[in-house]
C-alpha atoms as a PDB file:
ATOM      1  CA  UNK A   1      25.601   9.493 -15.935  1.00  0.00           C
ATOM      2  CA  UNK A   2      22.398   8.448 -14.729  1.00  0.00           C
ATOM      3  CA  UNK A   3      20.706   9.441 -12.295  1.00  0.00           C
ATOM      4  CA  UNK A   4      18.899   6.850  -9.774  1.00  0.00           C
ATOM      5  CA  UNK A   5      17.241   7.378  -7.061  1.00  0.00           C
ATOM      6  CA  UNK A   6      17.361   4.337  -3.737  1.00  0.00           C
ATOM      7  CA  UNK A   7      14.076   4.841  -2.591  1.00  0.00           C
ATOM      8  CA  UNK A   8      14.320   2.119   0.563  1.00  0.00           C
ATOM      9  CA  UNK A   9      11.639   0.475   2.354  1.00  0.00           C
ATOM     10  CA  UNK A  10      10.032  -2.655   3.785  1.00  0.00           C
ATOM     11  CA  UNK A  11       7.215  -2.118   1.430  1.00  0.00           C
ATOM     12  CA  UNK A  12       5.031  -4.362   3.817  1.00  0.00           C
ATOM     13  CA  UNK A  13       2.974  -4.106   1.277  1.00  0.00           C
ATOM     14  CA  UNK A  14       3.954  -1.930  -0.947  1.00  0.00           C
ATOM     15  CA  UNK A  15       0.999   0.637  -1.826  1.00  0.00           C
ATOM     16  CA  UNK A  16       0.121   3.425  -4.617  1.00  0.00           C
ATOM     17  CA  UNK A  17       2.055   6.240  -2.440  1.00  0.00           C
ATOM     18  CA  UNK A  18       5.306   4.637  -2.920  1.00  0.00           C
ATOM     19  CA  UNK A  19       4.716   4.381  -6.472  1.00  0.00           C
ATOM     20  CA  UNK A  20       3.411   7.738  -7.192  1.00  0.00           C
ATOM     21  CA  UNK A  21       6.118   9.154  -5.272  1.00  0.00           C
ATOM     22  CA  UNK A  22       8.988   7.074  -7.568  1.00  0.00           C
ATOM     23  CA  UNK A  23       7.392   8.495 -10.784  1.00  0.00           C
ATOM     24  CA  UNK A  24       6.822  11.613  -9.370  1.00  0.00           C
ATOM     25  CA  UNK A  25      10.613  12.098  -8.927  1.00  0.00           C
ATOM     26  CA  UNK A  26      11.444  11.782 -12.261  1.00  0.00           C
ATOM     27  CA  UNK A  27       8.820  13.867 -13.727  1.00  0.00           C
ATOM     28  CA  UNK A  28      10.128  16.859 -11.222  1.00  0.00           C
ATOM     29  CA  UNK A  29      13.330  15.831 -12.903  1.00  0.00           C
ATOM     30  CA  UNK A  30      15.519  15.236  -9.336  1.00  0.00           C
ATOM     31  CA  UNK A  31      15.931  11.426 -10.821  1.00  0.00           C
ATOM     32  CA  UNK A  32      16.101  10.352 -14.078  1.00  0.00           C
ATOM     33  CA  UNK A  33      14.818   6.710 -12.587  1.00  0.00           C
ATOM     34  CA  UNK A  34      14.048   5.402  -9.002  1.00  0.00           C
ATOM     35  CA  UNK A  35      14.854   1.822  -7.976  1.00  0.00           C
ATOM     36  CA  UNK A  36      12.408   0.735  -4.889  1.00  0.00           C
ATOM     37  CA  UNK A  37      15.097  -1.163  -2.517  1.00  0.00           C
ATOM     38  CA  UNK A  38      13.020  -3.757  -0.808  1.00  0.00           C
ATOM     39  CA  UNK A  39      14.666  -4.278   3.157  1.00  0.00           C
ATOM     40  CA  UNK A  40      14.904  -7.573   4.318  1.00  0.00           C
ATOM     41  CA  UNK A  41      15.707  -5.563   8.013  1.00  0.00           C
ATOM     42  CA  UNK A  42      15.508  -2.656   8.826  1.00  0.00           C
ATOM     43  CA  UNK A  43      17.578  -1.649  12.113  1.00  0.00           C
ATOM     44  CA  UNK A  44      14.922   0.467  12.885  1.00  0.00           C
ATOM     45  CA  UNK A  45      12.568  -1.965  12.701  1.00  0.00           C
ATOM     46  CA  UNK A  46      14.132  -5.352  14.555  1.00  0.00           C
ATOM     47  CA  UNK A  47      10.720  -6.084  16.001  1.00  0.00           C
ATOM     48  CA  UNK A  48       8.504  -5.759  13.138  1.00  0.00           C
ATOM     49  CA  UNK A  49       6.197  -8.176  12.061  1.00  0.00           C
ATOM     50  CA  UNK A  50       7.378  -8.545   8.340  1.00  0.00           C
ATOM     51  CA  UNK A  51       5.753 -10.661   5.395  1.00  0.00           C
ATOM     52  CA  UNK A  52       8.309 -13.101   4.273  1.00  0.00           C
ATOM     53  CA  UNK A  53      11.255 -10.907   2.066  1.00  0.00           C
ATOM     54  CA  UNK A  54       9.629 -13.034  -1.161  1.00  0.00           C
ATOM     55  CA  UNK A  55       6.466 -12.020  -1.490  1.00  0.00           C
ATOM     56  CA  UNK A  56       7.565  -8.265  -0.249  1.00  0.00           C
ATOM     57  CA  UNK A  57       9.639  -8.758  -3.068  1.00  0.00           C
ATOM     58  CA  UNK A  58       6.880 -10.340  -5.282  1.00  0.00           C
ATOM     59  CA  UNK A  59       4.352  -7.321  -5.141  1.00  0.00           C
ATOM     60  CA  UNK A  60       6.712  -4.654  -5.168  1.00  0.00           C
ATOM     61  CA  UNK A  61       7.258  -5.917  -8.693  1.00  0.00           C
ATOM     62  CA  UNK A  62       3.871  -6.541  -9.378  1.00  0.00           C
ATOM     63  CA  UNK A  63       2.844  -3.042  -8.400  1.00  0.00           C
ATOM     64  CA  UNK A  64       5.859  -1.600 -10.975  1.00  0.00           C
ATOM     65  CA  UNK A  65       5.020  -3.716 -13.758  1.00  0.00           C
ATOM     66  CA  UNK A  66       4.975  -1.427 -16.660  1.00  0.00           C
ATOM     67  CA  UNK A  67       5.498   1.393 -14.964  1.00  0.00           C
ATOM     68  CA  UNK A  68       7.779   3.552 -16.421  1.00  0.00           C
ATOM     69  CA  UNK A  69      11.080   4.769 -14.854  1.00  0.00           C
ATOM     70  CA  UNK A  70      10.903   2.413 -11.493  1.00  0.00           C
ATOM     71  CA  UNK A  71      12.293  -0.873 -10.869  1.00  0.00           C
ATOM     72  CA  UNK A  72      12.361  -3.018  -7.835  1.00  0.00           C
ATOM     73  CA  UNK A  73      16.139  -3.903  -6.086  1.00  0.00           C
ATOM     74  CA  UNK A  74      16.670  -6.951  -4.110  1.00  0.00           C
ATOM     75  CA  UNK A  75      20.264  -5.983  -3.753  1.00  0.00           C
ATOM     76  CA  UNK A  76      20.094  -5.950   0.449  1.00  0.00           C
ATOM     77  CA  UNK A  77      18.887  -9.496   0.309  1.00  0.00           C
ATOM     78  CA  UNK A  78      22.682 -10.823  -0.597  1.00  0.00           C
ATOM     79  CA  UNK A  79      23.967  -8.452   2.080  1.00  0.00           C
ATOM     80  CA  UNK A  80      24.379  -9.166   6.114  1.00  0.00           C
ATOM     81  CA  UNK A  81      21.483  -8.231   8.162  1.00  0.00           C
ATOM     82  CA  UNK A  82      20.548  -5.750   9.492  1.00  0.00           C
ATOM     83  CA  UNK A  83      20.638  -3.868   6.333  1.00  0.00           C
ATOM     84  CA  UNK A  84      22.872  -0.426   6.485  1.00  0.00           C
ATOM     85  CA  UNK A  85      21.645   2.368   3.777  1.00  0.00           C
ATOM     86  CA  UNK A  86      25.799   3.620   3.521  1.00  0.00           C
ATOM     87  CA  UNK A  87      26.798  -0.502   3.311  1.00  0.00           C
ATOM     88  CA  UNK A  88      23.955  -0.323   0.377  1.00  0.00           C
ATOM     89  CA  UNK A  89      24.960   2.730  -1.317  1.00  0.00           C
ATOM     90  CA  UNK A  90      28.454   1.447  -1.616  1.00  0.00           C
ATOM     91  CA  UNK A  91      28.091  -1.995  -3.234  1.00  0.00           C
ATOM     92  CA  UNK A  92      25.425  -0.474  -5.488  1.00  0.00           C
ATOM     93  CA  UNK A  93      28.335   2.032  -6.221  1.00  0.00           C
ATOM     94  CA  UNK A  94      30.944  -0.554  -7.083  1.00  0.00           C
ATOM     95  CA  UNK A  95      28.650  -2.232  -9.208  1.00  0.00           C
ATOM     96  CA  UNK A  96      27.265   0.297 -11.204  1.00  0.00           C
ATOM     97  CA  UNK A  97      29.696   3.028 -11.858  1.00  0.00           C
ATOM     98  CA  UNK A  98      27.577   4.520 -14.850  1.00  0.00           C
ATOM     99  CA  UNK A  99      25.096   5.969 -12.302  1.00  0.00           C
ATOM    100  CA  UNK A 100      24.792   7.983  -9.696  1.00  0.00           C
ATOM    101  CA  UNK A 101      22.658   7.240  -6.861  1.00  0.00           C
ATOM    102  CA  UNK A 102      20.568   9.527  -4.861  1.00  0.00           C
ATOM    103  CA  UNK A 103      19.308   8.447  -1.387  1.00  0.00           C
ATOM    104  CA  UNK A 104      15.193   9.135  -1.032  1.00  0.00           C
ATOM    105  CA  UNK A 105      14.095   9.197   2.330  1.00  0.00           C
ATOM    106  CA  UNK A 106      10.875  10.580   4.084  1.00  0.00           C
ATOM    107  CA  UNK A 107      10.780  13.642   6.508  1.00  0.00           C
ATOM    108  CA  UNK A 108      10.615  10.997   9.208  1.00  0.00           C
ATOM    109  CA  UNK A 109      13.768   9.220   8.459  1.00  0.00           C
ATOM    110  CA  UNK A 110      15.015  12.406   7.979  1.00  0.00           C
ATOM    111  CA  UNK A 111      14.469  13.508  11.511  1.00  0.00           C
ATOM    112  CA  UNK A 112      16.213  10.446  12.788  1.00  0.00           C
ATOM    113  CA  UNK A 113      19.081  10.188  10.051  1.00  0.00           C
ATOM    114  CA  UNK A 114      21.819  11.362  12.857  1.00  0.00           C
ATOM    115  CA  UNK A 115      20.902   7.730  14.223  1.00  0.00           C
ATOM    116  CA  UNK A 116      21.599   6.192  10.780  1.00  0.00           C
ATOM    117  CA  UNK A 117      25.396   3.744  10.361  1.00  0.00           C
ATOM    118  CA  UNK A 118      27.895   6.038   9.077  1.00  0.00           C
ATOM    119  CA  UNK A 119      25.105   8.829   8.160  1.00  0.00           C
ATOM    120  CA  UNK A 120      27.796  11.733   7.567  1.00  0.00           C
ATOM    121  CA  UNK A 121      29.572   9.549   5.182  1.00  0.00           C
ATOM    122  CA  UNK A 122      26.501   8.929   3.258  1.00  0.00           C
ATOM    123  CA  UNK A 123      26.041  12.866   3.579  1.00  0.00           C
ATOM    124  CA  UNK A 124      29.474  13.269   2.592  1.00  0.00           C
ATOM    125  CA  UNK A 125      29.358  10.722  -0.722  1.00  0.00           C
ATOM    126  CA  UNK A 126      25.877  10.861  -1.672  1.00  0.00           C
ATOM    127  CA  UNK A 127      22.729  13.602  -2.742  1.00  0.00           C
ATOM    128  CA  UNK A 128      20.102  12.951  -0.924  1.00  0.00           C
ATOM    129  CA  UNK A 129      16.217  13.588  -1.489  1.00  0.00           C
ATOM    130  CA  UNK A 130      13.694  14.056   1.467  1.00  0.00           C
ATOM    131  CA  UNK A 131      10.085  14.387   0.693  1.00  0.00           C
ATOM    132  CA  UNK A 132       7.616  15.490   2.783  1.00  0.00           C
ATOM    133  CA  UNK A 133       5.498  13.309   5.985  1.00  0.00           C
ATOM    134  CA  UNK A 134       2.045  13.928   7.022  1.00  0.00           C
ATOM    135  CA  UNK A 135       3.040  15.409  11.082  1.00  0.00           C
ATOM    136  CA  UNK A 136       7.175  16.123  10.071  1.00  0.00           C
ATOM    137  CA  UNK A 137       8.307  19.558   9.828  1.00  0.00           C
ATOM    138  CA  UNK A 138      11.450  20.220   7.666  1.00  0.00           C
ATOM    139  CA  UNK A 139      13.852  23.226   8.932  1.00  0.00           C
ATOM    140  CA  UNK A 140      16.744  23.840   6.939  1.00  0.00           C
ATOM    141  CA  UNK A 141      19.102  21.287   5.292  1.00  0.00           C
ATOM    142  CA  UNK A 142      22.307  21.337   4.371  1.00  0.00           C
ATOM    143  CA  UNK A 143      24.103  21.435   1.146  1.00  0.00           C
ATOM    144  CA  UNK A 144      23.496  18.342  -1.155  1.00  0.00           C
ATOM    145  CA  UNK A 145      20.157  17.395   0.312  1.00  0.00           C
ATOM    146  CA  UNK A 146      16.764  18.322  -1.737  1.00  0.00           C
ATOM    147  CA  UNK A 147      13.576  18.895  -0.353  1.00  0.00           C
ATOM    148  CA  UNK A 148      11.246  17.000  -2.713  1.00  0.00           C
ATOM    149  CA  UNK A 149       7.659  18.978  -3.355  1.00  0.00           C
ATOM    150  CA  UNK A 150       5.565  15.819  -4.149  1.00  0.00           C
ATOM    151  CA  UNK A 151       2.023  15.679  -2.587  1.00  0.00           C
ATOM    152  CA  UNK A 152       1.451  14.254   0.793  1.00  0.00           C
ATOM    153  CA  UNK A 153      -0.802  10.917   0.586  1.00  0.00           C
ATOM    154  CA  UNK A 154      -2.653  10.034   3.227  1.00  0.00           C
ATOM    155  CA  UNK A 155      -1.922   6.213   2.462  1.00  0.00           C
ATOM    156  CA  UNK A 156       0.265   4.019   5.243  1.00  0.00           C
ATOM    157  CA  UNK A 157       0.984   0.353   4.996  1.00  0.00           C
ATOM    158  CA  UNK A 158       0.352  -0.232   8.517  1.00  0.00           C
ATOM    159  CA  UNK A 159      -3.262   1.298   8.385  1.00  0.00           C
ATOM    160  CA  UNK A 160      -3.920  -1.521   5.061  1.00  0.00           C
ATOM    161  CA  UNK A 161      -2.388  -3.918   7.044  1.00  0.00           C
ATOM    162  CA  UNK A 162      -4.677  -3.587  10.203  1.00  0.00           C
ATOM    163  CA  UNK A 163      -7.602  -2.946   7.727  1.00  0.00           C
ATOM    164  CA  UNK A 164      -7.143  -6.298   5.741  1.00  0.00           C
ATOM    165  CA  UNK A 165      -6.963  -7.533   9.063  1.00  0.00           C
ATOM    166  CA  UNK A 166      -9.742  -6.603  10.677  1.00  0.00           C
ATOM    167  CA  UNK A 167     -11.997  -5.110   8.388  1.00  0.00           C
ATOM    168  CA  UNK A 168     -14.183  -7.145   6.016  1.00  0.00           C
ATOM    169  CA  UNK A 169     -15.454  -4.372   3.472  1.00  0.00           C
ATOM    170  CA  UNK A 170     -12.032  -3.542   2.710  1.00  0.00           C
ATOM    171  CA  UNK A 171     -11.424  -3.760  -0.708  1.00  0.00           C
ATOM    172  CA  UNK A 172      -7.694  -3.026  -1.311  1.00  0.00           C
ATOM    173  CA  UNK A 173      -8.241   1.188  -1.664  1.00  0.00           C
ATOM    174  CA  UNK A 174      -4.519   2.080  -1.551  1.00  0.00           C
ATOM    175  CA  UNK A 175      -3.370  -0.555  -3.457  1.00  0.00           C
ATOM    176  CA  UNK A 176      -2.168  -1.176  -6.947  1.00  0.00           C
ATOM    177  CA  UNK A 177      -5.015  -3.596  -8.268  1.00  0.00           C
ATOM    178  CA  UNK A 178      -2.508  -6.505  -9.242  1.00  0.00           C
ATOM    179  CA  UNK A 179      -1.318  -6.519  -5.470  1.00  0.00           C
ATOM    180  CA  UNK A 180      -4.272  -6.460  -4.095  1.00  0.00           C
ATOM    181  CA  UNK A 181      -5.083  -9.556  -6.089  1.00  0.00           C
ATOM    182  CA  UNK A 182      -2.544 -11.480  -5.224  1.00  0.00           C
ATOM    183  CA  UNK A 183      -2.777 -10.329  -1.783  1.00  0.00           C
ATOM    184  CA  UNK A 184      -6.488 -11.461  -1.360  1.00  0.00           C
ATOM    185  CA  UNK A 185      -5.910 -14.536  -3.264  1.00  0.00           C
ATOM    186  CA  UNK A 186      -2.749 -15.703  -1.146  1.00  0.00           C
ATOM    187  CA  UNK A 187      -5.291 -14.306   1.991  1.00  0.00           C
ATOM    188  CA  UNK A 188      -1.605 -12.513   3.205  1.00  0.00           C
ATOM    189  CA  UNK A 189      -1.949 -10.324   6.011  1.00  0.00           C
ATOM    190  CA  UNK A 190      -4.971 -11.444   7.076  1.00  0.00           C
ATOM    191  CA  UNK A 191      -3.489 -12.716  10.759  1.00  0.00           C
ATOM    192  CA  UNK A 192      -3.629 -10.122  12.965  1.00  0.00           C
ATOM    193  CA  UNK A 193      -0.017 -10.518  14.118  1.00  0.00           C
ATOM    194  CA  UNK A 194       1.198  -9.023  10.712  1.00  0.00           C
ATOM    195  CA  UNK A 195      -0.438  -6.058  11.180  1.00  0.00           C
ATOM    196  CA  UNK A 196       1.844  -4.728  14.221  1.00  0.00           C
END
């Protein structure tokens, strides 16, 4: 059975750390694979400024082009919204019984998982991977949940978002090259009311 990890995310954009952490998985073998699940909504983040779902959807493929081991998952964008992890999980489940699915989640979603729609379900059904956040400590876990040593990168989509914004020597530093190409050539982000 294979093993794939959900890495989820409004990838808004999507940058280099979210791809070097999905190959990075599967060469510490905890994944054989890692599908980046692109969020329409995130309950945690009603408010959020969001590029529209297709172009999130657009670059996160661009950035995984030939890359080895990742693919991008629009599955949430058929499901209601907000968009619940366990709801996720499941229908991916159904649908692919040859695989197993392993949640990936940061050390800050980790600290607020508790919070998360029928989070000692997913506990209960599903491993899950945390890997480590710049400023989030991880005590102990319990059983079934992996404490991923990949390499913290100082990259954040909200700091490229404010500095395509705002700053005019930017030059797409964090960014697979094909997305910032597409991203300079569409001019997206450059408003400063996608950068909150």
């Amino acid at each position: 059975m294979k093993r794939t990890g959900i890495y989820g995310g409004s990838f808004n954009p999507i940058h280099e750390g979210h791809v070097c952490l999905a190959t990075t998985l599967a060469a510490l073998g905890l994944v054989d694979e890692t599908w980046l699940l692109v969020s329409p909504q995130n309950p945690f983040k009603a408010d959020a400024q969001l590029l529209d779902d297709g172009e999130r959807l657009r670059l996160a493929r661009l950035a995984v082009d030939g890359v080895k081991g990742v693919e991008v998952c629009d599955r949430e964008f058929s499901m209601p919204r907000p968009s619940y992890m366990y709801n996720t999980l499941q229908a991916l489940s159904g649908e692919h019984p040859d695989r197993e699915f392993v949640l990936v989640i940061g050390a800050d979603n980790w600290e607020r998982f508790p919070q998360w729609y029928r989070s000692r379900d997913i506990l209960a059904a599903y491993r899950i991977i945390i890997y480590p956040r710049p400023g989030y400590s991880l005590p102990q876990v319990p059983q079934g949940v992996t404490v991923a040593p990949t390499p913290l990168l100082d990259v954040s989509s909200t700091d490229i978002r404010r500095r395509i914004a705002t700053d005019p020597h930017y030059a797409g530093q964090g960014l697979p090259p094909s997305v910032w190409q597409e991203i300079r050539e569409k001019g997206l982000y450059a408003s400063e009311s996608n950068t909150q």
